[in-house]
Protein backbone atom coordinates (compact mmCIF):
# COMPACT_ATOMS: atom_id res chain seq x y z
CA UNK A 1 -26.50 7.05 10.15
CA UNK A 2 -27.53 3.73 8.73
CA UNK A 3 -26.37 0.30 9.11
CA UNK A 4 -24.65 -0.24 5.84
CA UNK A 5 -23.02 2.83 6.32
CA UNK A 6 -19.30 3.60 7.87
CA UNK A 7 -18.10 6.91 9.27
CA UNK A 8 -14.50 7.67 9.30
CA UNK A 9 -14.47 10.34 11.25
CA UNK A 10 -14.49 13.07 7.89
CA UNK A 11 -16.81 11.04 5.12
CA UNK A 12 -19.73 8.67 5.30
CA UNK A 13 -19.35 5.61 3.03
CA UNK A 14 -22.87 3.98 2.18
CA UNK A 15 -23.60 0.67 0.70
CA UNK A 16 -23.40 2.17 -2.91
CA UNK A 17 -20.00 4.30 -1.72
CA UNK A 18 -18.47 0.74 -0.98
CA UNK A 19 -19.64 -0.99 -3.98
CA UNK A 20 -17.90 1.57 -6.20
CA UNK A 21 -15.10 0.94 -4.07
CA UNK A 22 -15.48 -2.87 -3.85
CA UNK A 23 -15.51 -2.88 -7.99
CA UNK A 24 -12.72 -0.08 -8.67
CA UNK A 25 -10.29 -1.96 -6.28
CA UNK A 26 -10.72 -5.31 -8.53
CA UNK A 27 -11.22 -3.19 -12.09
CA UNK A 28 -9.53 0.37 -11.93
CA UNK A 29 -10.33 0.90 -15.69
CA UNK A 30 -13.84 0.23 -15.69
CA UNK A 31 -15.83 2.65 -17.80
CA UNK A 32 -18.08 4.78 -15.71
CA UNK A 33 -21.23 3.72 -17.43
CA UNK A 34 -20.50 -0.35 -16.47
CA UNK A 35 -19.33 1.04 -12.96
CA UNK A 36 -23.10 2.38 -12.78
CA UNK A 37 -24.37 -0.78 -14.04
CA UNK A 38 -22.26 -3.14 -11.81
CA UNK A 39 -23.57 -1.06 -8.18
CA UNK A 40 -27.24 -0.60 -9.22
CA UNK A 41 -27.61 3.49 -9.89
CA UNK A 42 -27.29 5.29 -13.08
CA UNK A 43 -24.73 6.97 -14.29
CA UNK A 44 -25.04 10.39 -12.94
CA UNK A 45 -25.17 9.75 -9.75
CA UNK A 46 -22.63 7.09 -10.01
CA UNK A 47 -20.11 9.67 -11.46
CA UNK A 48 -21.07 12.21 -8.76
CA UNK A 49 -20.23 9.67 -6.47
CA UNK A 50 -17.20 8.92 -7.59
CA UNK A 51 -15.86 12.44 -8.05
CA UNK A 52 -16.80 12.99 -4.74
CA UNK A 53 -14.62 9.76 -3.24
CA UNK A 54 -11.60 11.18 -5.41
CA UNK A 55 -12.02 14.71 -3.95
CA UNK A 56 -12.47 13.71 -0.06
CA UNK A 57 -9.08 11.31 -0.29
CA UNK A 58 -10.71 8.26 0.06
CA UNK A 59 -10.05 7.10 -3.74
CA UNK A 60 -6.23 8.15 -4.36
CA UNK A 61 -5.78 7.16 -7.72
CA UNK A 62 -5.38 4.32 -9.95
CA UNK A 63 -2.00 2.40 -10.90
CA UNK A 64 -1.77 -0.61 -13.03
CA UNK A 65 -0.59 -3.71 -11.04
CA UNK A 66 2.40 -5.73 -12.61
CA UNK A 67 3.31 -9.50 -12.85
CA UNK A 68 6.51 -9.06 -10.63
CA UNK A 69 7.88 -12.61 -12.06
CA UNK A 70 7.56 -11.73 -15.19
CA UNK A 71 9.29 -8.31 -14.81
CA UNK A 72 12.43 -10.42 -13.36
CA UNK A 73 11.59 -8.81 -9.50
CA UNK A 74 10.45 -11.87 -8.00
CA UNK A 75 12.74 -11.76 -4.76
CA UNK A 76 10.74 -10.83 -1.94
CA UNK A 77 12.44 -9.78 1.23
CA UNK A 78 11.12 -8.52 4.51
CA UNK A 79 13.14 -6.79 6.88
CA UNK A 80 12.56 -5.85 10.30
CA UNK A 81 14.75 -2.58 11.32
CA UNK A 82 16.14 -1.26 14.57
CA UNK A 83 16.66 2.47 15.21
CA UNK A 84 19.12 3.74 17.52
CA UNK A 85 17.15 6.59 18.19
CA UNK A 86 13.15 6.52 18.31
CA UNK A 87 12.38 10.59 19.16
CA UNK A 88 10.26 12.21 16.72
CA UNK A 89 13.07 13.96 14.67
CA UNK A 90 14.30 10.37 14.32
CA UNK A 91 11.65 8.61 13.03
CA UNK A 92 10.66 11.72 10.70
CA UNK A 93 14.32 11.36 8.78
CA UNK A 94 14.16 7.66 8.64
CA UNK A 95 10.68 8.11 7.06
CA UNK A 96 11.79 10.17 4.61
CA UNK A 97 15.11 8.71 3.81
CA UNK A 98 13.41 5.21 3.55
CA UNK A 99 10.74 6.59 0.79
CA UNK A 100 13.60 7.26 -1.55
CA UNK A 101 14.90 3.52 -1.79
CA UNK A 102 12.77 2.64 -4.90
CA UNK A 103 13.26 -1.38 -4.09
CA UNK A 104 11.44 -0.69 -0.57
CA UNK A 105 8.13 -1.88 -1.67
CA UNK A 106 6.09 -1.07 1.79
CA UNK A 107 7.44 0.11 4.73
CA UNK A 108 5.49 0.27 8.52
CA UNK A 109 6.31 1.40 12.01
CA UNK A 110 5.31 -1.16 13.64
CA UNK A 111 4.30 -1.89 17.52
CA UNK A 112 6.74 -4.71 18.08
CA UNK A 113 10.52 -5.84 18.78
CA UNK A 114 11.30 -3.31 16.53
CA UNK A 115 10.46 0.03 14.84
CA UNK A 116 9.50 -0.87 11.25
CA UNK A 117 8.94 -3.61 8.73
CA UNK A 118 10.04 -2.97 5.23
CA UNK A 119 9.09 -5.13 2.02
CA UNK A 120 11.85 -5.56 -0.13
CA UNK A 121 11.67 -6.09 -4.28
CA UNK A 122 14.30 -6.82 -5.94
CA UNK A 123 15.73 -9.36 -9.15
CA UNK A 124 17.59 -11.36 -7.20
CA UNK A 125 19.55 -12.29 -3.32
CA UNK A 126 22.70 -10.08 -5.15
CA UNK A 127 20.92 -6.76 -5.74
CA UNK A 128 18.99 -7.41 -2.47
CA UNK A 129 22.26 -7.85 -0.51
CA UNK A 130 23.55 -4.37 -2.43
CA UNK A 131 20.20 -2.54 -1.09
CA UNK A 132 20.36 -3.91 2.45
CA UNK A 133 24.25 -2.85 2.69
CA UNK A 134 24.33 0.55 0.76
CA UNK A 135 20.74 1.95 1.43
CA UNK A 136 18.75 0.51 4.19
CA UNK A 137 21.45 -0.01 6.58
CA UNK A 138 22.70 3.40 5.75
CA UNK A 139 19.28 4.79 6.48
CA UNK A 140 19.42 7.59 9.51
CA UNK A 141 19.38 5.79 13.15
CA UNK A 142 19.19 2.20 11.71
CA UNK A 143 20.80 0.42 14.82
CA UNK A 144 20.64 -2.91 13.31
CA UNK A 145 18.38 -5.14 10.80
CA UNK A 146 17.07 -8.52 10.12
CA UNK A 147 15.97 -10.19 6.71
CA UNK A 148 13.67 -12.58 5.52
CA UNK A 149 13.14 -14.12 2.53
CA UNK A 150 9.67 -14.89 1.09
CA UNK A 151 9.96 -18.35 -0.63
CA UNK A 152 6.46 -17.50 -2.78
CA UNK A 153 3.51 -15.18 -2.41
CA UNK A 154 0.69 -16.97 -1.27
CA UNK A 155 -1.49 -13.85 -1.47
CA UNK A 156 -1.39 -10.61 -2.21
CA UNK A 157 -4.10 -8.01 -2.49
CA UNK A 158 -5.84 -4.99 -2.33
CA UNK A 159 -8.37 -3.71 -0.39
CA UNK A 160 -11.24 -5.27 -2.31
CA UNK A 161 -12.31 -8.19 -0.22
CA UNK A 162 -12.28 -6.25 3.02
CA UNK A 163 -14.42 -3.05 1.60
């Protein structure tokens, strides 16, 4: 394996691999034939490439990204949460009971204090107070919760700096 390139246990990403990646992450809509242009191949290879990233799971698809401020869903909340009950039948109905809560942003199991971290969207402290009493804290095994409130985003972004 060369230096450039990175092995994740199933595919090997070489320098051109994490170009492709580097660019899509910043410019999802890019045309194939300015992808090719932008990494340094043609575009043949370049699309072979790419098809290839999409079929292995490494590229998952492409979404556009909104101005959350402008869409009125500018509250940013972050809440740590308890469980009650940490066994693997546990954690596997909080996890899917948790995905259905369409103002849960992100959510993580963390290694910590407690069990997971969720990011909260919503318009404003009123809906957020309605989400954190009627859905989160009725999530299964949630022992107990605590919120906070992101004043502004300082940064937030995708994958493209660290590819």
């Amino acid at each position: 394996m060369a230096g450039n390139d990175i092995n994740d246990g199933f595919t090997v990403l070489d320098l051109f691999d994490r170009r492709i990646l580097s660019v899509l992450a910043g410019e999802g809509r890019i045309s194939v034939t300015d992808l090719a242009r932008r990494i340094g191949l043609s575009k043949s290879p370049t699309q072979a490439r790419l098809k290839r990233l999409e079929e292995s799971g490494i590229i998952l698809g492409y979404r556009a990204m909104f101005d959350a401020v402008r869409l009125g869903l500018d509250h940013v909340a972050f809440v740590e949460v308890r469980l009650s009950d940490t066994r693997e039948a546990a954690l596997r109905a909080f996890n899917a009971a948790v995905a259905k809560i369409p103002e849960v942003e992100q959510a993580h199991m963390m290694a910590a204090g407690f069990d997971y971290l969720l990011k909260v969207r919503t318009r404003d402290m009123q809906q957020f107070r309605r989400v954190l009493g009627e859905d989160i804290s009725a999530l299964p095994h949630v022992a107990s919760t605590s919120t906070y409130v992101a004043m502004q985003a300082v940064k937030e972004e995708g994958l493209a700096d660290v590819i």
